[in-house]
PDB file of N, CA and C in Angstrom:
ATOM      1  N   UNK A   1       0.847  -1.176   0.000  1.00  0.00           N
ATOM      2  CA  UNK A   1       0.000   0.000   0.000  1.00  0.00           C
ATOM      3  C   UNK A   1       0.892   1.239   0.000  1.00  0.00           C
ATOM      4  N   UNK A   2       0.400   2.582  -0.500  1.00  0.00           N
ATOM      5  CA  UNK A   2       0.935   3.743  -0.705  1.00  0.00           C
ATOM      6  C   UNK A   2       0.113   4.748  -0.122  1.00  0.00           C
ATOM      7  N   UNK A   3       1.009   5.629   0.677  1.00  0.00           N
ATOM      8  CA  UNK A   3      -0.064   6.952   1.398  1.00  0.00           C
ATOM      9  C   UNK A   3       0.188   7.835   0.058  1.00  0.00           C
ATOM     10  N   UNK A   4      -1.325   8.136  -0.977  1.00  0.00           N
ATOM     11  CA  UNK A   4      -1.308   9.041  -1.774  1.00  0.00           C
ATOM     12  C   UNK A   4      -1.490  10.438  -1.691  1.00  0.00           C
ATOM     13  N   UNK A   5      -1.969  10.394  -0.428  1.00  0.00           N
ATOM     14  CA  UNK A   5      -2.594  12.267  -0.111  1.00  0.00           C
ATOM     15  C   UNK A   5      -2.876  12.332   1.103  1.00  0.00           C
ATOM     16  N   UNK A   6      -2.630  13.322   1.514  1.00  0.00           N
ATOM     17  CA  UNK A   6      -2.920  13.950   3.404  1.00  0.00           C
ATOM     18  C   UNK A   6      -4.019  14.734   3.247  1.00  0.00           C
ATOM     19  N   UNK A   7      -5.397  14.143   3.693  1.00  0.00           N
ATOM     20  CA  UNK A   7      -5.872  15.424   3.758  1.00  0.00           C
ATOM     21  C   UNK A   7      -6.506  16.440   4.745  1.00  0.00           C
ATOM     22  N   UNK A   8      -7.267  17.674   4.606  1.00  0.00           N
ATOM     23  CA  UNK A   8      -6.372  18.624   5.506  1.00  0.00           C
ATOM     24  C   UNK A   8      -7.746  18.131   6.811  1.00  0.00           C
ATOM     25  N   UNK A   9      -9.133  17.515   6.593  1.00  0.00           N
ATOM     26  CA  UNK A   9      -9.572  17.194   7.277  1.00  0.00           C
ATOM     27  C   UNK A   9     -10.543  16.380   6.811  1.00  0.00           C
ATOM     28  N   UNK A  10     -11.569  15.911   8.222  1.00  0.00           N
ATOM     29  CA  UNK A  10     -12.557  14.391   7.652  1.00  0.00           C
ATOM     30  C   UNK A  10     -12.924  14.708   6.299  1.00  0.00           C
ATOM     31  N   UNK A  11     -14.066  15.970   6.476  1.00  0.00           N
ATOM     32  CA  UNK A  11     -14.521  16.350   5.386  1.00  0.00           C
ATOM     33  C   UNK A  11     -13.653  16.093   3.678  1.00  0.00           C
ATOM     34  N   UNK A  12     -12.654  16.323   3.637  1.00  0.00           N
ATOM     35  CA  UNK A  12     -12.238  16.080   2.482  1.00  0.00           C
ATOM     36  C   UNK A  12     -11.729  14.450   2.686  1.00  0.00           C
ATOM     37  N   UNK A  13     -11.599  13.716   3.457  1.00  0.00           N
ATOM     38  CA  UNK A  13     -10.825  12.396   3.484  1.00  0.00           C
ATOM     39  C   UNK A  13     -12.084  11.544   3.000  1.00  0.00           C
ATOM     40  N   UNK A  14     -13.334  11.988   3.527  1.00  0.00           N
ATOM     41  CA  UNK A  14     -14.216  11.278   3.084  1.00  0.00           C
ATOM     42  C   UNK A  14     -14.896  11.385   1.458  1.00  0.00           C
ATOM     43  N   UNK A  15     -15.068  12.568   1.536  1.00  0.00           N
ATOM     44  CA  UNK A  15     -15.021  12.799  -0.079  1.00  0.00           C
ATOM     45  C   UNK A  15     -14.271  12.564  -0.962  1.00  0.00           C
ATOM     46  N   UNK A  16     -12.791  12.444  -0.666  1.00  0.00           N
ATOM     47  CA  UNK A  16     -11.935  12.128  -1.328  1.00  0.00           C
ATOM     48  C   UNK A  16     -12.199  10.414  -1.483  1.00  0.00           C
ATOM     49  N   UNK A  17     -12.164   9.638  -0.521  1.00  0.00           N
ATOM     50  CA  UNK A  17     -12.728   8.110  -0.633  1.00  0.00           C
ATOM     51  C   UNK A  17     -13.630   7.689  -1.352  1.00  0.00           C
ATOM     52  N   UNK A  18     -15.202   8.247  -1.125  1.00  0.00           N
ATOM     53  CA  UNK A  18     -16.129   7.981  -2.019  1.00  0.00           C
ATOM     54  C   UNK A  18     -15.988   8.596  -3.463  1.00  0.00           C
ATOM     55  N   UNK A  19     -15.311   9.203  -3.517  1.00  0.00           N
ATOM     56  CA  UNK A  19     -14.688   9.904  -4.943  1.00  0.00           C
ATOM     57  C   UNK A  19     -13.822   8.709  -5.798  1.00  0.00           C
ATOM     58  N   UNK A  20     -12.739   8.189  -4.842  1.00  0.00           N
ATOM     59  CA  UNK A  20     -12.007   7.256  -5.611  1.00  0.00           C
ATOM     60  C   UNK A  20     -12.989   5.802  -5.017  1.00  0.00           C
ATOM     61  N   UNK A  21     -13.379   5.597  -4.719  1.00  0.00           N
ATOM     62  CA  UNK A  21     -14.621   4.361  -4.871  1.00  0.00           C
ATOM     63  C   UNK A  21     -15.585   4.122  -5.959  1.00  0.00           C
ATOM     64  N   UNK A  22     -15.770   5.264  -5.948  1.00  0.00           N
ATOM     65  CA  UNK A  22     -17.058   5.134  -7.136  1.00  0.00           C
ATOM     66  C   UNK A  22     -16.145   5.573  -9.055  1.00  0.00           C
ATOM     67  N   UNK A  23     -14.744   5.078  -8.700  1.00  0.00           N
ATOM     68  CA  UNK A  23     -13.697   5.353  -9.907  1.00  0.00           C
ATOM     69  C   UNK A  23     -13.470   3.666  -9.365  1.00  0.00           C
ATOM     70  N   UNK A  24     -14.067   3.057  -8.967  1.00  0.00           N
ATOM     71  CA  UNK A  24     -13.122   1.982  -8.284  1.00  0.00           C
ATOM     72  C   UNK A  24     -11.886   1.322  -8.114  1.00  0.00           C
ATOM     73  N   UNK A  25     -11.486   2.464  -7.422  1.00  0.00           N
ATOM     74  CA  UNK A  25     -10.499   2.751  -6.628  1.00  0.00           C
ATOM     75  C   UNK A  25     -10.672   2.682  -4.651  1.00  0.00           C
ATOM     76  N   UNK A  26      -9.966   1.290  -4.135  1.00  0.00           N
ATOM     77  CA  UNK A  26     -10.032   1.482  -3.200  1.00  0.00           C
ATOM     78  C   UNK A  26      -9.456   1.842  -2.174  1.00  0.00           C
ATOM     79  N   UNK A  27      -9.958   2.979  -1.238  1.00  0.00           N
ATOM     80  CA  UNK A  27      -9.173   3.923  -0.470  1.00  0.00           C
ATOM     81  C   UNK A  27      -9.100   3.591   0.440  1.00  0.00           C
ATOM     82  N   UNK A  28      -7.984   3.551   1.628  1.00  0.00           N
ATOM     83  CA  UNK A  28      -7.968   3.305   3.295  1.00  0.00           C
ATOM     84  C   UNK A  28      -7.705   4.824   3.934  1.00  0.00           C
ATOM     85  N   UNK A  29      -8.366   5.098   4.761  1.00  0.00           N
ATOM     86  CA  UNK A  29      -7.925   6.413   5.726  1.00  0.00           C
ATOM     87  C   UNK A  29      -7.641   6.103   6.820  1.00  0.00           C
ATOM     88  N   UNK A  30      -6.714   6.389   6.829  1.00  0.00           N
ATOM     89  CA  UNK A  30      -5.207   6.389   8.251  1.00  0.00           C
ATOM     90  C   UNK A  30      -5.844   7.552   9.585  1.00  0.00           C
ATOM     91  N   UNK A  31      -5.121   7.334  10.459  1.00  0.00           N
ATOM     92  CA  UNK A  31      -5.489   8.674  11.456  1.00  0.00           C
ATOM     93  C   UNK A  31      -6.174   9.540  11.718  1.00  0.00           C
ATOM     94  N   UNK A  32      -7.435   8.685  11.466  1.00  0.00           N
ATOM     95  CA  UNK A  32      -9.053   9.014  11.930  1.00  0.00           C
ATOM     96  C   UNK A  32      -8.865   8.940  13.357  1.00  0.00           C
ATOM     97  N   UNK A  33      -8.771   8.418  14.045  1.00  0.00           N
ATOM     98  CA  UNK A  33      -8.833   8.454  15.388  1.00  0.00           C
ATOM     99  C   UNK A  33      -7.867   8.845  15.965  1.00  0.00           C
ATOM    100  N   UNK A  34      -6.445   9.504  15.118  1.00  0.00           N
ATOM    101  CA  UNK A  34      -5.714  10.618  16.071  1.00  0.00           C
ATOM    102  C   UNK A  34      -6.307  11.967  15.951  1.00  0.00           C
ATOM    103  N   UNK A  35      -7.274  12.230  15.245  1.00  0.00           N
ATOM    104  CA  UNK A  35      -7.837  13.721  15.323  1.00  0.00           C
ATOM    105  C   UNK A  35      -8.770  13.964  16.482  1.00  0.00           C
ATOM    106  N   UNK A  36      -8.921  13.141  17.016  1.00  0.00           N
ATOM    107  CA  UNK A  36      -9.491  13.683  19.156  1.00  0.00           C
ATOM    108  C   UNK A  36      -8.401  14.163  19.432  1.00  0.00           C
ATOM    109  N   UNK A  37      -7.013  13.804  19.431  1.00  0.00           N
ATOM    110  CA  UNK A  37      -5.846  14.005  20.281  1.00  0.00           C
ATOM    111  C   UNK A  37      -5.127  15.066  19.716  1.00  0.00           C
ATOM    112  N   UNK A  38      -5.649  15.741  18.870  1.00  0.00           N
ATOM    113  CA  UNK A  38      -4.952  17.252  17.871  1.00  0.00           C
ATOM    114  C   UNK A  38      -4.019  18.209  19.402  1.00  0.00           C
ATOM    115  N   UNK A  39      -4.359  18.359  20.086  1.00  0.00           N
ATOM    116  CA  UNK A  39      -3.844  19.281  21.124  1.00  0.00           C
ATOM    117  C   UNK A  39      -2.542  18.773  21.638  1.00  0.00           C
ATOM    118  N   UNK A  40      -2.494  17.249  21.472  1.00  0.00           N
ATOM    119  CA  UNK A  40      -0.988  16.690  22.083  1.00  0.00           C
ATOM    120  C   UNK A  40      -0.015  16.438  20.752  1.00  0.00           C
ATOM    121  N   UNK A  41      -0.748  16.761  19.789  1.00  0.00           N
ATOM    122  CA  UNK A  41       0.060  15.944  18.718  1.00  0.00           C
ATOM    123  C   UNK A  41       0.131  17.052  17.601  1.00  0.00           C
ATOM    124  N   UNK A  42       0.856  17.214  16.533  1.00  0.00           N
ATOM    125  CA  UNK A  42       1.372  17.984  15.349  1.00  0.00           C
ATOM    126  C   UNK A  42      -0.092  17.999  14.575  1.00  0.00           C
ATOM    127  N   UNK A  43      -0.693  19.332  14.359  1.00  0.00           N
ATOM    128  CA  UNK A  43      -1.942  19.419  13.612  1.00  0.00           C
ATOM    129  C   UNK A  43      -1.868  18.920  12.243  1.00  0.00           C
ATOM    130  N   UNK A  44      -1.033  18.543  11.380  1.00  0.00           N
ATOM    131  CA  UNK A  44      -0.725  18.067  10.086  1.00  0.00           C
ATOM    132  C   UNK A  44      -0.055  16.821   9.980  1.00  0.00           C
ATOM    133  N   UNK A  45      -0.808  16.080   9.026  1.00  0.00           N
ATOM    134  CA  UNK A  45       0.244  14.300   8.544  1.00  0.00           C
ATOM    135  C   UNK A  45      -0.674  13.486   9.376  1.00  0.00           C
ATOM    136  N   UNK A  46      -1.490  13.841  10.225  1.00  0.00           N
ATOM    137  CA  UNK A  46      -2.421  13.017  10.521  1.00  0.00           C
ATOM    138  C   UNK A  46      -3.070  11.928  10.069  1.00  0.00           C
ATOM    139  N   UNK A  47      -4.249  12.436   8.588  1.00  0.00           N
ATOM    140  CA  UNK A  47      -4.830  11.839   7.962  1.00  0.00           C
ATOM    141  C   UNK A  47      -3.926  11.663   6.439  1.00  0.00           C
ATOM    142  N   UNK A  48      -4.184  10.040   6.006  1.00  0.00           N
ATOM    143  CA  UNK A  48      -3.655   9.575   4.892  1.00  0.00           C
ATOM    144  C   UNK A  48      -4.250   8.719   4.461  1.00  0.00           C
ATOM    145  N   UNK A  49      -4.333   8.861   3.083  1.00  0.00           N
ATOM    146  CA  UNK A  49      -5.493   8.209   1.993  1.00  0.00           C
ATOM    147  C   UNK A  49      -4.206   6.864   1.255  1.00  0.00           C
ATOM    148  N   UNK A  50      -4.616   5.515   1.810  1.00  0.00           N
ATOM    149  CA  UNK A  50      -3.733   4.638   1.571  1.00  0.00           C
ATOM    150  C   UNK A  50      -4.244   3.708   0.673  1.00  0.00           C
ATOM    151  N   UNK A  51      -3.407   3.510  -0.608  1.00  0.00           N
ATOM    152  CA  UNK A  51      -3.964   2.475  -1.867  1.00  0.00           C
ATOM    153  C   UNK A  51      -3.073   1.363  -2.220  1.00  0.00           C
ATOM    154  N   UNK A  52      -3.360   0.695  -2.782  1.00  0.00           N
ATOM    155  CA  UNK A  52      -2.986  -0.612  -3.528  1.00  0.00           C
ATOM    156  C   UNK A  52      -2.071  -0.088  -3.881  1.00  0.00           C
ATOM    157  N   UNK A  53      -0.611  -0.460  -3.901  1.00  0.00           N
ATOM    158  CA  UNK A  53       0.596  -0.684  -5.057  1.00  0.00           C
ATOM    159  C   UNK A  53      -0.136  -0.246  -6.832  1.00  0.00           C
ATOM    160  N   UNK A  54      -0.893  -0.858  -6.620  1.00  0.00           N
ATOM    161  CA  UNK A  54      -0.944  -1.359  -8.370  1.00  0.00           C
ATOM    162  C   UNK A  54      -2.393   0.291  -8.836  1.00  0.00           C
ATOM    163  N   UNK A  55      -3.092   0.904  -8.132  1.00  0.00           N
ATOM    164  CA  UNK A  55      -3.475   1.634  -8.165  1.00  0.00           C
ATOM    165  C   UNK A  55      -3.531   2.837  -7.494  1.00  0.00           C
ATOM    166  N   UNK A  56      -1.745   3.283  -7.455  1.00  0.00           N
ATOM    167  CA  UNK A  56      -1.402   4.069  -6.654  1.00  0.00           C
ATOM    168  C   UNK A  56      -1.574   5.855  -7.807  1.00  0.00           C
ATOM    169  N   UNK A  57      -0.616   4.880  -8.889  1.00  0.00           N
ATOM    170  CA  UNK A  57      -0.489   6.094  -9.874  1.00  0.00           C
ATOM    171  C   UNK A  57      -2.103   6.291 -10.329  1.00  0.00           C
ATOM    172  N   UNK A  58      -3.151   5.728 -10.247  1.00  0.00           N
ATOM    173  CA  UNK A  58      -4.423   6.358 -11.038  1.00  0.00           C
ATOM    174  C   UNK A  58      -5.000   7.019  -9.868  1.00  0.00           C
ATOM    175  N   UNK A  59      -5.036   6.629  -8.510  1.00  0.00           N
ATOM    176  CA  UNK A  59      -5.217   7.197  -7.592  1.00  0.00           C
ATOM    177  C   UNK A  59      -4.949   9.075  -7.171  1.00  0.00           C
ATOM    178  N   UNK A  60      -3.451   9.198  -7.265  1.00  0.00           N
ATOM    179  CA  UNK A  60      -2.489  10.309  -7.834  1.00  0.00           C
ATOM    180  C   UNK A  60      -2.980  11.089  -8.840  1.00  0.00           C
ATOM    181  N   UNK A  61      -3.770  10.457  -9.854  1.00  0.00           N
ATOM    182  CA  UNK A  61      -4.178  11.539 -11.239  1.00  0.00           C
ATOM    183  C   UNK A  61      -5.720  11.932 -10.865  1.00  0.00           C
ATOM    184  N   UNK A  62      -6.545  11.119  -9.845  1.00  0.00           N
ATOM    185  CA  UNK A  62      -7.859  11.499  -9.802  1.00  0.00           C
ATOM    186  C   UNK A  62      -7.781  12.644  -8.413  1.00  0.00           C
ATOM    187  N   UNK A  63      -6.798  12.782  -7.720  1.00  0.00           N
ATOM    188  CA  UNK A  63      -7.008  13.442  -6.522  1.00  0.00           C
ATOM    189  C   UNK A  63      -6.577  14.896  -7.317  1.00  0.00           C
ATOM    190  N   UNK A  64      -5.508  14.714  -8.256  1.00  0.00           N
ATOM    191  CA  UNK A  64      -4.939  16.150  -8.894  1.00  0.00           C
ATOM    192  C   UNK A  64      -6.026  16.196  -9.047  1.00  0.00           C
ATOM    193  N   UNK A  65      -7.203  16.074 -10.474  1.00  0.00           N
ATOM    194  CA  UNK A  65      -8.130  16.406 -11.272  1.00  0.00           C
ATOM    195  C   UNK A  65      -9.006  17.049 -10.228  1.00  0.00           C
ATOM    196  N   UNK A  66      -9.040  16.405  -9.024  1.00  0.00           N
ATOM    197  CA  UNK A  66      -9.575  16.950  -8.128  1.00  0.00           C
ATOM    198  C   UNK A  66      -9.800  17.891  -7.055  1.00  0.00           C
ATOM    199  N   UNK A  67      -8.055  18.301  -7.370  1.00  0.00           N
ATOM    200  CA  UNK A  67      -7.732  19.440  -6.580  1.00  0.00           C
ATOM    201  C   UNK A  67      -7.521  20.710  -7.728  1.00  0.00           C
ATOM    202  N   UNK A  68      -7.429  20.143  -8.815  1.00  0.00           N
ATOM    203  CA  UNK A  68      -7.356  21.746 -10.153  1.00  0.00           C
ATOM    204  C   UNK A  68      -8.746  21.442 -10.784  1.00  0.00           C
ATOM    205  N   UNK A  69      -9.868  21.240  -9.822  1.00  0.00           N
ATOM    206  CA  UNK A  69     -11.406  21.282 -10.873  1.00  0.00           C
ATOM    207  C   UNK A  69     -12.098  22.788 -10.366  1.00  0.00           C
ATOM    208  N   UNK A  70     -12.633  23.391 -11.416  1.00  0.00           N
ATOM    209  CA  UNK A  70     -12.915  24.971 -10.983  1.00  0.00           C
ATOM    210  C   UNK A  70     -14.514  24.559 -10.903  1.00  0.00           C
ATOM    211  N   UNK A  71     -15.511  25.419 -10.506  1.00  0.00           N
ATOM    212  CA  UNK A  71     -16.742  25.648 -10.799  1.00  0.00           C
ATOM    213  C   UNK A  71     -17.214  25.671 -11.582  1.00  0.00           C
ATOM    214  N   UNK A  72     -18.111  25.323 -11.935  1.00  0.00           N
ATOM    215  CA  UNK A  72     -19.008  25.755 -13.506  1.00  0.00           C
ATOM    216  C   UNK A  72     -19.501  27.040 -13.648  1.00  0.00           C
ATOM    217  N   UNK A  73     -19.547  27.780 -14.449  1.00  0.00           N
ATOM    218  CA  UNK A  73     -20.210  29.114 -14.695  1.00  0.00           C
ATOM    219  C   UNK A  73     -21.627  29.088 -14.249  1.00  0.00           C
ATOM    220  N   UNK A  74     -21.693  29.659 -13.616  1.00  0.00           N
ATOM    221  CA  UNK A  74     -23.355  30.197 -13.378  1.00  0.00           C
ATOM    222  C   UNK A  74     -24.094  29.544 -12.007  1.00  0.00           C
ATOM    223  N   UNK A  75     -22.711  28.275 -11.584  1.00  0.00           N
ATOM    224  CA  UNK A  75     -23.389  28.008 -10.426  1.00  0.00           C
ATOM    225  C   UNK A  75     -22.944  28.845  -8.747  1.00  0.00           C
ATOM    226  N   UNK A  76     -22.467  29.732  -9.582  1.00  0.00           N
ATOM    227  CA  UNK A  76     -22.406  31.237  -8.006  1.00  0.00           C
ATOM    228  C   UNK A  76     -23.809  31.216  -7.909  1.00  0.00           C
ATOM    229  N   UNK A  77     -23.842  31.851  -6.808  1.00  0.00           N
ATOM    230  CA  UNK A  77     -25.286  32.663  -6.208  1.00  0.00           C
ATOM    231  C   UNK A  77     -25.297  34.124  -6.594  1.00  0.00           C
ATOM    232  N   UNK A  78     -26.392  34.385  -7.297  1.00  0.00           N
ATOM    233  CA  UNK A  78     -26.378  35.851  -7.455  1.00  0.00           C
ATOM    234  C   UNK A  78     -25.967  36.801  -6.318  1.00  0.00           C
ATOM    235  N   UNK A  79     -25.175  37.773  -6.889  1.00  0.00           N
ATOM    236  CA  UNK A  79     -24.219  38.944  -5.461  1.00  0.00           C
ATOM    237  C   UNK A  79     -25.420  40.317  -5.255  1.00  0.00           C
ATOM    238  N   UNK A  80     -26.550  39.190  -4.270  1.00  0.00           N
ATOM    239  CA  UNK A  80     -27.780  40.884  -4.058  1.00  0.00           C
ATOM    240  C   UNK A  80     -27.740  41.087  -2.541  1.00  0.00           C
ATOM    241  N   UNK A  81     -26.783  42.429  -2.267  1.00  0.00           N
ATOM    242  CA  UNK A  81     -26.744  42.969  -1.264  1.00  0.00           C
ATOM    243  C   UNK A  81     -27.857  42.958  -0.152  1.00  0.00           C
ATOM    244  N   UNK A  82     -27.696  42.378   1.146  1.00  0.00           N
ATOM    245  CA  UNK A  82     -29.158  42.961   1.794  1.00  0.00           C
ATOM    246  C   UNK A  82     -30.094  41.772   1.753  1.00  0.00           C
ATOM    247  N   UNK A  83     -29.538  40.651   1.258  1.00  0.00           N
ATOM    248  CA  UNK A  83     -30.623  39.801   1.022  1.00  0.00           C
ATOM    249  C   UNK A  83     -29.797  38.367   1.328  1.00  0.00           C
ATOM    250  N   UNK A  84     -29.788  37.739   2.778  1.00  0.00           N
ATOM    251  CA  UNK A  84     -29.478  36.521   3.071  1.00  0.00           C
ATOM    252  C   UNK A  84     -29.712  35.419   2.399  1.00  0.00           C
ATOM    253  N   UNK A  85     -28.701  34.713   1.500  1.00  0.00           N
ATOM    254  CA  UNK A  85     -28.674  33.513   1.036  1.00  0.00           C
ATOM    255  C   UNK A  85     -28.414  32.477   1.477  1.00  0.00           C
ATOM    256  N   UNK A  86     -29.202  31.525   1.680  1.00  0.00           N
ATOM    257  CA  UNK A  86     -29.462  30.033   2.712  1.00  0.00           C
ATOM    258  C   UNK A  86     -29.275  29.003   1.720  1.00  0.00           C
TER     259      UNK A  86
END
């Protein structure tokens, strides 16, 4: 197995998993249960997204694609002052 990516918290470790799952690609996440203990321990390198040898490098190309993917046009929220968007 290969640690392909740290990421910076659950929220992305999990998305990042079901992301490479449903590419089937299967993901292990490391140091889920050192993030209670953040106060005794180094806030970073915690969490690590761990793969197969043999699907390390496709692993590597779906997390890039995934970290340089922009928005689509038009799915902002219109910018109307004065008016709370939920």
């Amino acid at each position: 197995m290969q640690r392909v990516y740290e990421p910076q918290d659950m929220l992305e470790a999990d998305l990042l998993v079901g992301m490479l799952a449903s590419e089937g690609v299967e993901a292990h996440l490391t140091g889920r249960h050192l993030l209670g203990a953040v106060g005794e321990l180094p806030a970073s390198g915690l969490l690590g997204l761990l793969v197969g040898d043999e699907q390390a490098t496709r692993a590597r190309l779906l997390i890039a694609a995934y970290n340089s993917a922009l928005p689509l046009p038009g799915d902002e929220p219109a910018a109307e002052y004065g008016t709370l968007l939920c």
